[in-house]
Protein backbone atom coordinates (compact mmCIF):
# COMPACT_ATOMS: atom_id res chain seq x y z
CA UNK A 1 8.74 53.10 -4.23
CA UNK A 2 7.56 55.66 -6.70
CA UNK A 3 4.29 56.14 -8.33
CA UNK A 4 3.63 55.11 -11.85
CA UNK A 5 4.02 58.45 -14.19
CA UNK A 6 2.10 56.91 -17.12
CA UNK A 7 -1.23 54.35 -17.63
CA UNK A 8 -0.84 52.04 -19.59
CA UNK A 9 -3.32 53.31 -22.05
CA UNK A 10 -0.83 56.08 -21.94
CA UNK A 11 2.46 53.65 -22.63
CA UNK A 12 0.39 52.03 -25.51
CA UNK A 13 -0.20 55.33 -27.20
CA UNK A 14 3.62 56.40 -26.29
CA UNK A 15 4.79 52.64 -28.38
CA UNK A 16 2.39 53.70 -31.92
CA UNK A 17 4.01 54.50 -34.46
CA UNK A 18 2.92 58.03 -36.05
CA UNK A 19 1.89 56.82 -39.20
CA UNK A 20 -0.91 54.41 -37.65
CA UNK A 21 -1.90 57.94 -35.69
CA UNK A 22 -2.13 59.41 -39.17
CA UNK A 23 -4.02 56.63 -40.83
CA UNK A 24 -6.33 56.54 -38.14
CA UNK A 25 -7.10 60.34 -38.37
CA UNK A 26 -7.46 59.93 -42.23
CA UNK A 27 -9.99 56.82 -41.94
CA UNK A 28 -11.38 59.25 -39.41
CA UNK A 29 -12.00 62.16 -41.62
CA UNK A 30 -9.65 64.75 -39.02
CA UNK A 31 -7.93 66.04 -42.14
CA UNK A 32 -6.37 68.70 -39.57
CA UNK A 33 -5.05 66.28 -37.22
CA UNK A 34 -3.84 63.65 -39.95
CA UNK A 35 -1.78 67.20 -41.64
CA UNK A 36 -0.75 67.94 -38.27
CA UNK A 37 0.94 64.08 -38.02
CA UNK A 38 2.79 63.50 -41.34
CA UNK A 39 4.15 66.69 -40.66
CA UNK A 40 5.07 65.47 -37.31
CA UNK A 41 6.35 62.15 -39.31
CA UNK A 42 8.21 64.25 -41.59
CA UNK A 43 9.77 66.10 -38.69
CA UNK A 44 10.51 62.95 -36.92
CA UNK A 45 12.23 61.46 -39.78
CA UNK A 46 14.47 64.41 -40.84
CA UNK A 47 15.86 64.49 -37.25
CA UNK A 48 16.76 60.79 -37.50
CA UNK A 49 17.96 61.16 -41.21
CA UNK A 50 20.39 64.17 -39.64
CA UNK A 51 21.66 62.40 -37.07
CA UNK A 52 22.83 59.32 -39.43
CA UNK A 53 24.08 61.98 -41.97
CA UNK A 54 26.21 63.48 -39.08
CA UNK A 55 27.24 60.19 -37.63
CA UNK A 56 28.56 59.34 -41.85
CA UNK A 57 30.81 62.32 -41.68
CA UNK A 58 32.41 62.02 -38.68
CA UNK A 59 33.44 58.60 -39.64
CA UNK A 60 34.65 60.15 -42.69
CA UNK A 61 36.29 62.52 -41.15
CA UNK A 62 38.40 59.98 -38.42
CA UNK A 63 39.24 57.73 -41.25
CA UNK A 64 40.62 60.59 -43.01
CA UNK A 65 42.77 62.19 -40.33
CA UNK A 66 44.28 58.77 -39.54
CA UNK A 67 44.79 56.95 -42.72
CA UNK A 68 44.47 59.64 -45.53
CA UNK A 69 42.21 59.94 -48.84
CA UNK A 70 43.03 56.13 -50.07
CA UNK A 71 41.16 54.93 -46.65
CA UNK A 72 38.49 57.01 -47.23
CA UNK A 73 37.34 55.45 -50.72
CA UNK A 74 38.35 51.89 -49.68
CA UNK A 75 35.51 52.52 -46.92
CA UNK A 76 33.16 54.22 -48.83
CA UNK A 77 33.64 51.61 -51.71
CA UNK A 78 33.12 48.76 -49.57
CA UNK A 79 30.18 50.18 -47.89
CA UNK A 80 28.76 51.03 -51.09
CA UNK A 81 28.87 47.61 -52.27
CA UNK A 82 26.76 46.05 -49.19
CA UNK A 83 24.68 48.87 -49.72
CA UNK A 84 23.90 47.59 -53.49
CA UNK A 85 22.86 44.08 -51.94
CA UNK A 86 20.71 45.31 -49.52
CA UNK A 87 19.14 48.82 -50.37
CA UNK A 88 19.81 50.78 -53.37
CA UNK A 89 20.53 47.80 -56.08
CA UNK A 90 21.97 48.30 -59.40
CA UNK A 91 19.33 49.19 -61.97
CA UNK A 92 18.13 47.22 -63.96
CA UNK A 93 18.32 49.35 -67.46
CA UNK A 94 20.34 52.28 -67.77
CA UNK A 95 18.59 54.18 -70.50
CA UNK A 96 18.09 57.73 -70.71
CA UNK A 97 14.64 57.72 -69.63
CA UNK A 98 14.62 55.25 -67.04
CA UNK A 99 18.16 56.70 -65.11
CA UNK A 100 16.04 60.09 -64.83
CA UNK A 101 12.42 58.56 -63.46
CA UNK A 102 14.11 56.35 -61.33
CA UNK A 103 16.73 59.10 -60.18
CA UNK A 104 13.72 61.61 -59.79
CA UNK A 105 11.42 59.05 -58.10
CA UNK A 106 13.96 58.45 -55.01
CA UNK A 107 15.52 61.98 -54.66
CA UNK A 108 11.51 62.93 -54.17
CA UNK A 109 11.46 61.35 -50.50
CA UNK A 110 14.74 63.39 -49.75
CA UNK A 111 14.32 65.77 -47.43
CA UNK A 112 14.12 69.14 -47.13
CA UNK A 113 15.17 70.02 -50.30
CA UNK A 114 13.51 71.60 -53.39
CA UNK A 115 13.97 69.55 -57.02
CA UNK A 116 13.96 71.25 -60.28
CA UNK A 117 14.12 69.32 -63.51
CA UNK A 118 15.25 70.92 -67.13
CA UNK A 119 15.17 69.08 -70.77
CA UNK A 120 16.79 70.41 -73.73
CA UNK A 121 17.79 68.48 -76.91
CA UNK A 122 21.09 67.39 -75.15
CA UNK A 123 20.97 66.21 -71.94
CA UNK A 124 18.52 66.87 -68.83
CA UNK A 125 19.74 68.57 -65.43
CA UNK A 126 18.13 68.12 -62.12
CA UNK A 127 18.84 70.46 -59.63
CA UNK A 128 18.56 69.98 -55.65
CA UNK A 129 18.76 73.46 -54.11
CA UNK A 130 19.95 72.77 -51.83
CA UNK A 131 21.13 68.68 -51.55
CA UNK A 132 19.18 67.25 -48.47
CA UNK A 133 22.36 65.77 -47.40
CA UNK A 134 25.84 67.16 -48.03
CA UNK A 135 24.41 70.46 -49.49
CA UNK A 136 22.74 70.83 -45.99
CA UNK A 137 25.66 69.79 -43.72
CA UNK A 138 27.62 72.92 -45.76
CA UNK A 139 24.86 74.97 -44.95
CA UNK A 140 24.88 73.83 -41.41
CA UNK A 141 28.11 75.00 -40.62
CA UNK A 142 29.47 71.06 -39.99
CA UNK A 143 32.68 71.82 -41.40
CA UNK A 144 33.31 74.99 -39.00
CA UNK A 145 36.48 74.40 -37.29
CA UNK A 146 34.36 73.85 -33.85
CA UNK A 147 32.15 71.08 -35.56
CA UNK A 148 34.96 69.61 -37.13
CA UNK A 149 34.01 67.48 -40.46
CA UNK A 150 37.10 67.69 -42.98
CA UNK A 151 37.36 68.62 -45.91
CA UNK A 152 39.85 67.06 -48.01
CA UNK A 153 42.71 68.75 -48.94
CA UNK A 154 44.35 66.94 -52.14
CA UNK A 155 42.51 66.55 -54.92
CA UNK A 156 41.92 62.88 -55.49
CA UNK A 157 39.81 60.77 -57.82
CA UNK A 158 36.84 60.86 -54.96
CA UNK A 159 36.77 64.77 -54.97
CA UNK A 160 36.83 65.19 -58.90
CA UNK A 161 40.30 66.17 -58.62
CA UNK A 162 39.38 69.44 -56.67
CA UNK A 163 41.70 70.86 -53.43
CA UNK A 164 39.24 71.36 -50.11
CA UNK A 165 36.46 69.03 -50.86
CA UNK A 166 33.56 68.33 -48.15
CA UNK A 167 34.05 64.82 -47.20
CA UNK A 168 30.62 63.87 -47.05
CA UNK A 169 29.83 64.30 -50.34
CA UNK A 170 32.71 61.78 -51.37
CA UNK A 171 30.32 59.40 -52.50
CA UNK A 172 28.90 61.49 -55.80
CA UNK A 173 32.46 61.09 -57.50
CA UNK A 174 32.29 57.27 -56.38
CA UNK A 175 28.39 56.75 -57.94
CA UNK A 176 30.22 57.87 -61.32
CA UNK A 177 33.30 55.64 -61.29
CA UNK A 178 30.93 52.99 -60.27
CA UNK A 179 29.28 53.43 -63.18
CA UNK A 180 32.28 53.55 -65.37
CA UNK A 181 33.47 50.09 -64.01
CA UNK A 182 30.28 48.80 -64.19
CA UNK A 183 28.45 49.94 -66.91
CA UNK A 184 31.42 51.30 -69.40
CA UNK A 185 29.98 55.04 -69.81
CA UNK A 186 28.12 57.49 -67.43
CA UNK A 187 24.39 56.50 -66.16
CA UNK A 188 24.79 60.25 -65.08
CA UNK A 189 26.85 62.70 -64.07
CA UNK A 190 27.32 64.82 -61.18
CA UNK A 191 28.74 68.00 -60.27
CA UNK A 192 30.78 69.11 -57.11
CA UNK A 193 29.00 70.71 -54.53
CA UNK A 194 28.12 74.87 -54.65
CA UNK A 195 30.79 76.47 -51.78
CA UNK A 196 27.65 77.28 -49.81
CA UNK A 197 26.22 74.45 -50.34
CA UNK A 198 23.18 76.16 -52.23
CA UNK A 199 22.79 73.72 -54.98
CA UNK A 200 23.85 70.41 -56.63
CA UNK A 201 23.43 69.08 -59.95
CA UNK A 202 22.61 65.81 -61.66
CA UNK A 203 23.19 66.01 -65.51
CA UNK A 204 21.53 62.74 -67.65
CA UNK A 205 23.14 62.74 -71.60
CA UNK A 206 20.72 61.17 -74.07
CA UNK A 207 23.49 60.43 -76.27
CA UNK A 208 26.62 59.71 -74.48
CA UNK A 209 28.97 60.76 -77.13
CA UNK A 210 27.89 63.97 -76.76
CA UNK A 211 29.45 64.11 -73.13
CA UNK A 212 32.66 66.53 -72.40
CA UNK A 213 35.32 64.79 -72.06
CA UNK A 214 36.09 66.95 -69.20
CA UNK A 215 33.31 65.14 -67.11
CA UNK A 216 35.86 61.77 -67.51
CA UNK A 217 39.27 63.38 -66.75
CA UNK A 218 38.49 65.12 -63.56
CA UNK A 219 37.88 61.00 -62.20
CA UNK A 220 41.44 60.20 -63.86
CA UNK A 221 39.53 57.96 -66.83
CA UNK A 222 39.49 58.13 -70.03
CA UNK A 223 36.16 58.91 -72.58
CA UNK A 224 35.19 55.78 -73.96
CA UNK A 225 36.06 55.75 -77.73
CA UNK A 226 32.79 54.75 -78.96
CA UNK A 227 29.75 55.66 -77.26
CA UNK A 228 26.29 55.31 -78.23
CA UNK A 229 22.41 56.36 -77.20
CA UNK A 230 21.90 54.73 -74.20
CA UNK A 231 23.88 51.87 -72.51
C-alpha cells in the first residue's frame, strides 16, 4: 500500500470553490491575491465555457452530416425551447429600451470578448468584436478541415439564406424567427458572422417600421404590414 499524497487539510482546500478563496482574500484585505483569484475564476470558467461550446458544435456538426439542415433546426429548436423554461426565459417586455439593457446586461458576463454600443436616431448597434462564442470558434480554426465543425453548405432559413455558414452560430437566425412567431416583429436583429470571425452585430430598431425589409426576407418571412414603436 501506498502513502497518502495529500492531508486532508490539503483535500479540503483542493474541494473550495475559487470564489470562497476570493471572498476570503477580499474580507481579508489581500487585494493582490483576491485579483490574482477571479482572474483564476475567470480562467477557470472560460475553459469550461469552451469545452461546452466545442461539445455544441460537434453535435451540430454529426446531426448535420447525417440528417441534413432540416435536423439541425428541429434540434436546435427543441433545445431552445427547454432552454426558455429553464435558463434564458422569454422577456417579459420587448420595448426598445428594455431589449437593449437586458441584451447588454447578459452579453457583459460573456467571455472574452470586447462590447461596443452605438445610438443614433434610428436604431442602436452593439458590436461583439469578436463574439465570445461562434466568433471565437472561427477564430480558433474549429472549422479547419482537421478540426472538423461544418459549415453548412445550402443556404437555409437558419443561415439567413447564405451558402457556407458556420454551424454554430445557427442559433442567431433561430433567436429572430423566434421572435417573429412569438412576438409578430423583431425584438432585434442580428447579422451573420464576419468570415474571420472578427465581429458580430446586434441591431435594436426603435421604431420597427423603419426596419429593411431585407432583414425579413433573408429568414423566408414576410415584413409585417403594420408595425409600430415598440411591441
Amino acid at each position: 500500500m501506498t502513502e497518502r499524497i495529500w492531508s486532508d487539510e490539503q483535500l479540503a482546500e483542493m474541494s473550495r470553490r475559487t470564489i470562497e478563496k476570493a471572498f476570503d482574500a477580499i474580507e481579508a484585505g489581500e487585494a493582490a491575491r483576491a485579483r490574482e483569484l477571479v482572474q483564476l475564476m475567470y480562467d477557470q470558467f472560460v475553459k469550461l465555457h469552451d469545452g461546452y461550446m466545442t461539445w455544441i458544435g460537434g453535435l451540430l456538426t454529426f446531426l448535420y452530416r447525417e440528417g441534413g439542415v432540416e435536423k439541425v433546426e428541429a434540434a436546435e429548436r427543441f433545445a431552445h425551447d427547454v432552454e426558455a423554461r429553464l435558463v434564458f426565459f422569454p422577456p417579459e417586455r420587448t420595448d426598445f429600451q428594455f431589449m437593449v439593457e437586458r441584451m447588454a446586461s447578459e452579453l457583459q458576463g460573456h467571455v472574452l470578448q470586447h462590447m461596443t454600443l452605438e445610438e443614433d436616431d434610428e436604431k442602436l448597434v452593439l458590436k461583439v468584436s469578436p463574439c465570445g462564442s461562434g466568433g471565437r470558434l472561427i477564430q480558433m480554426g474549429a472549422y479547419r478541415p482537421e478540426v472538423g465543425l461544418a459549415r453548412i453548405a445550402e443556404p437555409a432559413d437558419i443561415t439567413f439564406h447564405t451558402a457556407d455558414y458556420p454551424i454554430y452560430c445557427v442559433h442567431c437566425p433561430l433567436f429572430n424567427m423566434n421572435a417573429l412567431d412569438a412576438f409578430g416583429d423583431f425584438t432585434f436583429i442580428n447579422e451573420p458572422p464576419q468570415e474571420d470571425g472578427s465581429y458580430c452585430r446586434f441591431i435594436f430598431y426603435k421604431d420597427k417600421a423603419r426596419i429593411p425589409e431585407e432583414y425579413y426576407r433573408r429568414l423566408g418571412r414576410l415584413k409585417p404590414q403594420e408595425t409600430g414603436k415598440g411591441v
